[in-house]
C-alpha atoms as a PDB file:
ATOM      1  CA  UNK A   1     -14.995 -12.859  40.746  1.00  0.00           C
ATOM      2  CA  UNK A   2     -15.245 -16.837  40.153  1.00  0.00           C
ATOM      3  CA  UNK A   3     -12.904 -18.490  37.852  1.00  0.00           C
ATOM      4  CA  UNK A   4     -14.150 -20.785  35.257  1.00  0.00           C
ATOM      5  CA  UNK A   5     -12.674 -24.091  35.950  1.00  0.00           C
ATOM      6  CA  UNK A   6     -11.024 -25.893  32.542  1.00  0.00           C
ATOM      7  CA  UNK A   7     -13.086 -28.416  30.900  1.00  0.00           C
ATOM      8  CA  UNK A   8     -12.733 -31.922  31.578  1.00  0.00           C
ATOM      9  CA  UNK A   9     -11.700 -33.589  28.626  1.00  0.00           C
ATOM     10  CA  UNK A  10     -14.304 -35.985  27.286  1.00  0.00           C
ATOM     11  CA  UNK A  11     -14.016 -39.708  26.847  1.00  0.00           C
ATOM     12  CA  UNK A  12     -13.626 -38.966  23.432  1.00  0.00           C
ATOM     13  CA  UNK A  13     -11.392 -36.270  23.376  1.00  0.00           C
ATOM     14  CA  UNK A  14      -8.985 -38.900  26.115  1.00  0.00           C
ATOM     15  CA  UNK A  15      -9.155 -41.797  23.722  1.00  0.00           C
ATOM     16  CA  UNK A  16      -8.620 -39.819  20.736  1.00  0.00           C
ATOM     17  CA  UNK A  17      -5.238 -38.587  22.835  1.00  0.00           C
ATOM     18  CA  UNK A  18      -4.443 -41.747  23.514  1.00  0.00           C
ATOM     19  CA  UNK A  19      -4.462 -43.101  20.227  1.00  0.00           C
ATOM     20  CA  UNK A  20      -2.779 -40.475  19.214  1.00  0.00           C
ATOM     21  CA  UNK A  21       0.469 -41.413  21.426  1.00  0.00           C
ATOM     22  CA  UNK A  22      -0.130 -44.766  20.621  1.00  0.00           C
ATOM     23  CA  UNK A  23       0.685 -43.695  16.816  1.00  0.00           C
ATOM     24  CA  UNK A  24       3.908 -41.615  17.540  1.00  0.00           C
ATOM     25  CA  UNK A  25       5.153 -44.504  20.266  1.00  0.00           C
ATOM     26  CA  UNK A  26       4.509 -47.155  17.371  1.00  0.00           C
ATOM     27  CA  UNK A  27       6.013 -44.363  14.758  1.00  0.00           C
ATOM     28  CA  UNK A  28       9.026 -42.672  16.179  1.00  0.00           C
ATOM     29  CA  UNK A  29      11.252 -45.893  16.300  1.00  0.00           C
ATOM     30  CA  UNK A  30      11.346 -46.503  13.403  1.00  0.00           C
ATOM     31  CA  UNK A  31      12.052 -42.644  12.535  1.00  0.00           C
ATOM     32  CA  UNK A  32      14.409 -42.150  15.109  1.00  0.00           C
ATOM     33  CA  UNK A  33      17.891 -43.176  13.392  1.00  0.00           C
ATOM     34  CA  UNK A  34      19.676 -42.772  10.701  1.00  0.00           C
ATOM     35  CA  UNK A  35      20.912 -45.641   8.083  1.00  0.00           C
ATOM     36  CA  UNK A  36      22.680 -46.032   5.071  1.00  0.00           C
ATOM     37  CA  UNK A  37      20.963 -44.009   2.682  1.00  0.00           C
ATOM     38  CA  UNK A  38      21.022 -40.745   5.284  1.00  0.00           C
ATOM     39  CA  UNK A  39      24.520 -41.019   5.774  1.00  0.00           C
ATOM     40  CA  UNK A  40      25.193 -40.816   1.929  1.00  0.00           C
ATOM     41  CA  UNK A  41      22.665 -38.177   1.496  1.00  0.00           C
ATOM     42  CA  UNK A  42      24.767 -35.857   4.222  1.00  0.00           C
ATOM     43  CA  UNK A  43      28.115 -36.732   2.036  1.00  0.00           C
ATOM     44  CA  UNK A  44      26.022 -36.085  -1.088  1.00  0.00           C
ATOM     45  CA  UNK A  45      25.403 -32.425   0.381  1.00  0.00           C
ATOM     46  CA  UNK A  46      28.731 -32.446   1.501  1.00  0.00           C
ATOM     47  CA  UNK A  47      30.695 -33.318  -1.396  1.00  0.00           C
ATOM     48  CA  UNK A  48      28.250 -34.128  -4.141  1.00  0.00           C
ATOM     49  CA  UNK A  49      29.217 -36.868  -6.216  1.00  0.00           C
ATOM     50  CA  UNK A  50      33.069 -36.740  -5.615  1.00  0.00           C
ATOM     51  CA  UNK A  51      34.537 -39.948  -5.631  1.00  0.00           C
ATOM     52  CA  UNK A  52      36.827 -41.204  -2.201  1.00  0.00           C
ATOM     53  CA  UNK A  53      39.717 -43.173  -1.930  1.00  0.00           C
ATOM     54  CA  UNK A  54      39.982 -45.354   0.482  1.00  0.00           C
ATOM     55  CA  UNK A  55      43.182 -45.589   2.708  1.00  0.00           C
ATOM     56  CA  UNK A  56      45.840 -42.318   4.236  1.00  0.00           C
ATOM     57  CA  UNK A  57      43.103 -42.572   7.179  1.00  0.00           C
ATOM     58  CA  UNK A  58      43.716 -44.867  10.403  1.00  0.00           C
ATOM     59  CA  UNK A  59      39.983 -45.119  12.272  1.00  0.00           C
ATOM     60  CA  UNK A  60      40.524 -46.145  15.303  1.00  0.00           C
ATOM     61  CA  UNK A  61      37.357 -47.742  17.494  1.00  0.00           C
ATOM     62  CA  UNK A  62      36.710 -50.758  19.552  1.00  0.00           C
ATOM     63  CA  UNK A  63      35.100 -53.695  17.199  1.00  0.00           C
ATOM     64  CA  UNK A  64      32.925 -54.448  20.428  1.00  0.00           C
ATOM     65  CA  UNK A  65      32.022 -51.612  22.536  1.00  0.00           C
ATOM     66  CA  UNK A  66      30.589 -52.927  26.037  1.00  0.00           C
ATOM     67  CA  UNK A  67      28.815 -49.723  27.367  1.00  0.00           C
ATOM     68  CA  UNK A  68      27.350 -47.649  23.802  1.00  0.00           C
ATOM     69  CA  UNK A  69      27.636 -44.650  26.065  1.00  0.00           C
ATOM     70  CA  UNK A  70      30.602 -43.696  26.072  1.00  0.00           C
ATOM     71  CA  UNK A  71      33.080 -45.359  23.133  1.00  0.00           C
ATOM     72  CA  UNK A  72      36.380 -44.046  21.850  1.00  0.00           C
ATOM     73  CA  UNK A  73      37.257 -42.781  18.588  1.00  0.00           C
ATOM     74  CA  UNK A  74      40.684 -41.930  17.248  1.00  0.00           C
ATOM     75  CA  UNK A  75      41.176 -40.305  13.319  1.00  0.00           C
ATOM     76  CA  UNK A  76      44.773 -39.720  12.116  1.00  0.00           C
ATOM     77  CA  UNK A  77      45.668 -38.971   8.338  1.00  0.00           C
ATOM     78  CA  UNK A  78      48.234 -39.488   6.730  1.00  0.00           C
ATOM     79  CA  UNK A  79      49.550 -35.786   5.361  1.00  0.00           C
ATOM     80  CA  UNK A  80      52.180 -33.406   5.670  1.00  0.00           C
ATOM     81  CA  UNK A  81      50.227 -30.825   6.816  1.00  0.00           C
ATOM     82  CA  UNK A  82      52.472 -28.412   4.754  1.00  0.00           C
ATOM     83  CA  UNK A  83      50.916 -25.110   2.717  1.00  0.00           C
ATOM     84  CA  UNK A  84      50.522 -27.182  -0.134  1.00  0.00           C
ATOM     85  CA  UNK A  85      49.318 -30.414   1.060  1.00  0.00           C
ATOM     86  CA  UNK A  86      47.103 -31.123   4.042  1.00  0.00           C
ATOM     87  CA  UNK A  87      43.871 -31.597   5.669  1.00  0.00           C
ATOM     88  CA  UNK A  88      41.141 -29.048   5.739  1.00  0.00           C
ATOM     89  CA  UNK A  89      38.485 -31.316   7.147  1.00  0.00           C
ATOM     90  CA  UNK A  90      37.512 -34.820   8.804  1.00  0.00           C
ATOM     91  CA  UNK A  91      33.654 -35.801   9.517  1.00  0.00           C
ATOM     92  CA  UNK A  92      32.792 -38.712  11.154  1.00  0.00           C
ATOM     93  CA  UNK A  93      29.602 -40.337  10.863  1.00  0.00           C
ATOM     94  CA  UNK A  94      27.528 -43.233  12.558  1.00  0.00           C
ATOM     95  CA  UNK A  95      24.870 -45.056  10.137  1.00  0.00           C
ATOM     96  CA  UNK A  96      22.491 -45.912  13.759  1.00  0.00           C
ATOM     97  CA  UNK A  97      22.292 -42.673  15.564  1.00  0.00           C
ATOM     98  CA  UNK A  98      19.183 -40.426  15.331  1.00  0.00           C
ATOM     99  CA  UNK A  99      21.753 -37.880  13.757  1.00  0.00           C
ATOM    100  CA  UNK A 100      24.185 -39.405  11.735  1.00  0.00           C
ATOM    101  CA  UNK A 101      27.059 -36.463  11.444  1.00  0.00           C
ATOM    102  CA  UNK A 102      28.807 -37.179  14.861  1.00  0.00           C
ATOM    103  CA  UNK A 103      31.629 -34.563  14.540  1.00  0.00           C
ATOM    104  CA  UNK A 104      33.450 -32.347  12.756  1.00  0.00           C
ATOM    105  CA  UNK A 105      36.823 -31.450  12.775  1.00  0.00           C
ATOM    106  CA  UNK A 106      38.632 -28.304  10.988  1.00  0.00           C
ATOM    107  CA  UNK A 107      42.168 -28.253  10.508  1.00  0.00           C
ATOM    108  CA  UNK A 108      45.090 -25.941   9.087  1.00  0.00           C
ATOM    109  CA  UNK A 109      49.012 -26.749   8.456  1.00  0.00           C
ATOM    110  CA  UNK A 110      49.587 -24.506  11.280  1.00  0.00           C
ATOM    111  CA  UNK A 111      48.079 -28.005  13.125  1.00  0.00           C
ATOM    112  CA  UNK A 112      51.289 -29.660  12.037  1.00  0.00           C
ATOM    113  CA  UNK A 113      48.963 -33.415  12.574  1.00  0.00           C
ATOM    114  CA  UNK A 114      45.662 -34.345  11.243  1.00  0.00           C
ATOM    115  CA  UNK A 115      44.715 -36.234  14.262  1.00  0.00           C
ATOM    116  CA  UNK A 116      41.640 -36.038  16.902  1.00  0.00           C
ATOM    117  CA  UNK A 117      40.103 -38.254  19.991  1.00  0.00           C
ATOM    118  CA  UNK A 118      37.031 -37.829  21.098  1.00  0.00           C
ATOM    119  CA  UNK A 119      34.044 -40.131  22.529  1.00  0.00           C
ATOM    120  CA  UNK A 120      30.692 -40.504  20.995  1.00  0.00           C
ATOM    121  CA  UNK A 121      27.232 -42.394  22.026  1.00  0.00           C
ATOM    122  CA  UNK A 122      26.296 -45.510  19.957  1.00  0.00           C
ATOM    123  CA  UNK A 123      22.441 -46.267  19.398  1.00  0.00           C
ATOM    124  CA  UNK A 124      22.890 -49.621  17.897  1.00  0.00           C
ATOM    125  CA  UNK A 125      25.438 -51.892  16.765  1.00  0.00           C
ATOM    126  CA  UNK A 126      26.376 -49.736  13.422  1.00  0.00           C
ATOM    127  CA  UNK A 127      29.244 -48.775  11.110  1.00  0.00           C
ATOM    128  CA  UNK A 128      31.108 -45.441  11.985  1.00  0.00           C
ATOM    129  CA  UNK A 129      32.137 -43.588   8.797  1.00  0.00           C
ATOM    130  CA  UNK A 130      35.113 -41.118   8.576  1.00  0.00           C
ATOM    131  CA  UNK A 131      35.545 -38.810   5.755  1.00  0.00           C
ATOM    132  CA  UNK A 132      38.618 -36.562   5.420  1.00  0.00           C
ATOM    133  CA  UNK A 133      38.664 -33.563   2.881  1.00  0.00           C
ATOM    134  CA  UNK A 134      42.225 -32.475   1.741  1.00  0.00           C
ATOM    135  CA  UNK A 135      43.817 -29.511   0.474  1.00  0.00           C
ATOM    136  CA  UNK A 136      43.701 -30.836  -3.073  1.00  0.00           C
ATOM    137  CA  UNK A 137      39.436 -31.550  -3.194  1.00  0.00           C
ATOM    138  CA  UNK A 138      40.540 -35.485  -2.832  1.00  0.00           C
ATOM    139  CA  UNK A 139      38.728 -37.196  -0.316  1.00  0.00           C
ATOM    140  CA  UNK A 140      39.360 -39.973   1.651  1.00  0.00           C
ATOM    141  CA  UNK A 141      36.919 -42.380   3.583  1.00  0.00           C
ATOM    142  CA  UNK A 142      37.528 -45.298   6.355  1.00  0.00           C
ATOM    143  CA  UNK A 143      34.841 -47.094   7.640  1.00  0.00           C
ATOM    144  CA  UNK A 144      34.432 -49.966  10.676  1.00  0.00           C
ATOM    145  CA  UNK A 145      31.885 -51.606  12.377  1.00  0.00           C
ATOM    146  CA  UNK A 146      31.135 -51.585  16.056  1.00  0.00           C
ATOM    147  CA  UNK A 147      29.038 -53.919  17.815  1.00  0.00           C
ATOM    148  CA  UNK A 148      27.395 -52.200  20.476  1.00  0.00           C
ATOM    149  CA  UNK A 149      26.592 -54.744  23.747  1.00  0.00           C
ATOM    150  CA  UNK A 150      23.700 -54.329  26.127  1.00  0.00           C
ATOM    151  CA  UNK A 151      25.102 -54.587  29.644  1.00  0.00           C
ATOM    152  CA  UNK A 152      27.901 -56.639  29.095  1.00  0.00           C
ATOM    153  CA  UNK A 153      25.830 -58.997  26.365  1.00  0.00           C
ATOM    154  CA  UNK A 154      25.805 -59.645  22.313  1.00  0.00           C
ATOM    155  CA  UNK A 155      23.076 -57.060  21.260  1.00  0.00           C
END
């Protein structure tokens, strides 16, 4: 039995590939991250229309972050963390990533401190947006910019 070798794609076919990569190259850059209005769409599905208050939440990141790989974030809120009155939820949020919900955190009073640490990656120079959802149905938002450096550089 012989096999049938595949068909060499034609000139045609190859520049019509090309082009083709040439499109999503010149297209996916500009697709790629999020920005202001996805952020508030996310909170929109979120929350709706429900109004925040600002303050009760200490965001803690660096306002220059020399290696976007790898930078710190601390969230505490202020709350009792009692039955009646504490935290059920904190998102945080970066308006420059290709996804803009970053993390998630659930907690209970049993947690006795609304607080987390974690690291996330950076895209871009950006604002990171926290949003903490109490007991209540208030919600509370803190936002700060960090200005992400390329290899040790303003960028």
């Amino acid at each position: 039995m012989m096999r049938k070798s595949p068909k060499a794609p034609s000139r045609r076919d190859a520049v019509r590939m090309a082009a083709l990569a040439f499109a999503a190259c010149a297209i996916a850059p500009r697709l790629a991250f999020a920005d202001e209005k996805t952020v508030a769409a996310e909170l929109k599905k979120l929350y709706g229309g429900k109004p925040m208050a600002e303050g009760k939440i200490r965001l803690d990141v660096p306002e220059i972050a020399e290696n976007g790989l790898v930078v710190p974030v601390n969230v505490e809120i202020e709350s009792p963390m009692t039955e009646a009155d504490y935290v059920k939820a904190v998102h945080v949020f970066a308006e420059g990533n290709p996804q803009p919900g970053v993390v998630s955190y659930q907690f209970t009073p049993a947690c006795g401190k609304a607080s987390a640490a974690t690291r996330m990656r950076l895209a871009q120079t950006q604002d990171v947006i926290c949003v903490a959802e109490m007991s209540n149905g208030a919600l509370h938002m803190a936002k700060a910019n960090v200005k992400v450096t390329i290899g040790g550089c303003g960028g």
